[in-house]
Protein backbone atom coordinates (compact mmCIF):
# COMPACT_ATOMS: atom_id res chain seq x y z
CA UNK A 1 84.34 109.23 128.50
CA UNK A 2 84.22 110.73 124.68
CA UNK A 3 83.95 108.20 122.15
CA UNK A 4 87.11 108.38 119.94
CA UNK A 5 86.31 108.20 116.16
CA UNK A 6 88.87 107.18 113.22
CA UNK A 7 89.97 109.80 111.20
CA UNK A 8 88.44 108.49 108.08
CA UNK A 9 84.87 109.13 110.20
CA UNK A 10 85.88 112.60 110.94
CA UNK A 11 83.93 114.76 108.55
CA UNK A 12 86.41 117.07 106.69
CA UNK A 13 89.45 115.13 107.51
CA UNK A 14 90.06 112.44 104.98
CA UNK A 15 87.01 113.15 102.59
CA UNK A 16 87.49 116.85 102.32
CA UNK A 17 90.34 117.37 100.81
CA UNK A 18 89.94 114.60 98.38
CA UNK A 19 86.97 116.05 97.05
CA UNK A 20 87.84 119.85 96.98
CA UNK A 21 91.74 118.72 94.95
CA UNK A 22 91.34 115.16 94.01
CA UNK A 23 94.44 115.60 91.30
CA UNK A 24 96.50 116.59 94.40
CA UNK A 25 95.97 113.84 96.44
CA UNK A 26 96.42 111.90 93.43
CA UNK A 27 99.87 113.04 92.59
CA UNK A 28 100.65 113.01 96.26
CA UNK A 29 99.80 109.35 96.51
CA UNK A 30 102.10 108.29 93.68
CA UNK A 31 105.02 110.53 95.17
CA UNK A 32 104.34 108.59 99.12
CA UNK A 33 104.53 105.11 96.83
CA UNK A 34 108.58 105.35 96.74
CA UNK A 35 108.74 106.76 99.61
CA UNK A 36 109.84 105.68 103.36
CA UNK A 37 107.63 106.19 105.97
CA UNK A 38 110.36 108.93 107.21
CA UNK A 39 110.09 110.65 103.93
CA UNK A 40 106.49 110.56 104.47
CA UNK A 41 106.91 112.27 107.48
CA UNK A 42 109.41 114.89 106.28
CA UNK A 43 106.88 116.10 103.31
CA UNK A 44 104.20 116.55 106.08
CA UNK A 45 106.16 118.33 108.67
CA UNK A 46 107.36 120.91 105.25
CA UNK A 47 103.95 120.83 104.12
CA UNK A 48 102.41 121.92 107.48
CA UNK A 49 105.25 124.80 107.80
CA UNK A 50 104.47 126.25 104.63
CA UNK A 51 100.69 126.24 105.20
CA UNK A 52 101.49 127.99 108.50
CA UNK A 53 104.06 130.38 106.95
CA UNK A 54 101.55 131.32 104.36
CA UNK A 55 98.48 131.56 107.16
CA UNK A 56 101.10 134.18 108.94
CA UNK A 57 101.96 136.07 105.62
CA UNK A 58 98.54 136.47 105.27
CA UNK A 59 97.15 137.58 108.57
CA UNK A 60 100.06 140.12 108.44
CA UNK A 61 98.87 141.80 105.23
CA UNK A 62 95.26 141.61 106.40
CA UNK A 63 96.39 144.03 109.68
CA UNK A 64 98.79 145.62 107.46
CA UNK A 65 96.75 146.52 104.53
CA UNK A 66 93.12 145.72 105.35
CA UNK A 67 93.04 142.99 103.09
CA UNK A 68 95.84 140.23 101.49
CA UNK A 69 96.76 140.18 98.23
CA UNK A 70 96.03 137.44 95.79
CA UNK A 71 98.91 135.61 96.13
CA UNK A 72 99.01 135.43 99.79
CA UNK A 73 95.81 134.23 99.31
CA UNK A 74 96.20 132.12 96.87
CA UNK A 75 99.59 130.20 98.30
CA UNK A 76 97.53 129.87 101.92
CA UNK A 77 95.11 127.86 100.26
CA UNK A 78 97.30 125.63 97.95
CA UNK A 79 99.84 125.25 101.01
CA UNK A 80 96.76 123.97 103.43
CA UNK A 81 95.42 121.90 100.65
CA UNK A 82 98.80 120.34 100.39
CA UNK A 83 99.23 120.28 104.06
CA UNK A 84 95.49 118.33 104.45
CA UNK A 85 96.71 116.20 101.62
CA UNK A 86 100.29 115.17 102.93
CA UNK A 87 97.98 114.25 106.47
CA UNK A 88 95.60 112.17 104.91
CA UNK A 89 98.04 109.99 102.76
CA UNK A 90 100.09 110.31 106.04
CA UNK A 91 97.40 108.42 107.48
CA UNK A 92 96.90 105.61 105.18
CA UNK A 93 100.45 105.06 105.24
CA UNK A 94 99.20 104.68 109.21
CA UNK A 95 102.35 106.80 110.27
CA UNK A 96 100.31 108.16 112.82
CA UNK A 97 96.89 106.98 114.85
CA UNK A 98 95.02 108.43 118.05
CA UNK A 99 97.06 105.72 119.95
CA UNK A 100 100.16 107.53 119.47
CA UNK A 101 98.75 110.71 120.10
CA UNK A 102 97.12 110.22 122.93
CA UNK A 103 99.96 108.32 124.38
CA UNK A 104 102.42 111.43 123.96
CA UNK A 105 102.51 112.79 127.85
CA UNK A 106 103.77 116.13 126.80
CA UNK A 107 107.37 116.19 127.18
CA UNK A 108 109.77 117.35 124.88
CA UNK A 109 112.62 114.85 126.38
C-alpha cells in the first residue's frame, strides 16, 4: 500500500505558493472569508480554467513562433499562481480531502 500524506505535507502544495506570492494568498484569504463554500468552489474551478487557458495560449505561441511573448508568459504564471492559491485556501476551507477523491469511482453520472 502507499502511504497517503496530507496536503499540507506535500512539498510545493500548500507552502509553495505561499512563499513565492504571499500578498496573493493574502488577499485571496480575505475574499474566501465572505464567501460560501460553493463560491469557494466556483473561484477555483475559474481559476484553474484560466491557468489552463493561459498554459494553452502559451504552448501555441511557443510552436507557433519559437518562443511566447511576455504576456503569455506573464498571465500563465499569475493565472497558476492564482490557481495554486484558490487550491490551497480551497483546502483549509476543507472543501476537498483525499477521502473524497479517492472515493470518486470515475463516473460522470
Amino acid at each position: 500500500m502507499f502511504p497517503f500524506a496530507n496536503f499540507a505535507e506535500i512539498a510545493g502544495v500548500s507552502h509553495g505558493i505561499e512563499a513565492i506570492n504571499p500578498a496573493m494568498v493574502a488577499r485571496i484569504r480575505r475574499a474566501a472569508d465572505n464567501l460560501t463554500p460553493y463560491e469557494i468552489s466556483a473561484r477555483l474551478a475559474g481559476a484553474i480554467t484560466e491557468a489552463t487557458d493561459a498554459g494553452h495560449t502559451r504552448a501555441w505561441e511557443e510552436a507557433q513562433f519559437g518562443e511566447a511573448s511576455a504576456d503569455a508568459i506573464v498571465d500563465c504564471e499569475y493565472y497558476d499562481d492564482l490557481a495554486a492559491a484558490w487550491s490551497l485556501v480551497a483546502g483549509e476551507h476543507q472543501l476537498f480531502s483525499p477521502e473524497t477523491i479517492l472515493a470518486y469511482d470515475g463516473s460522470v453520472h
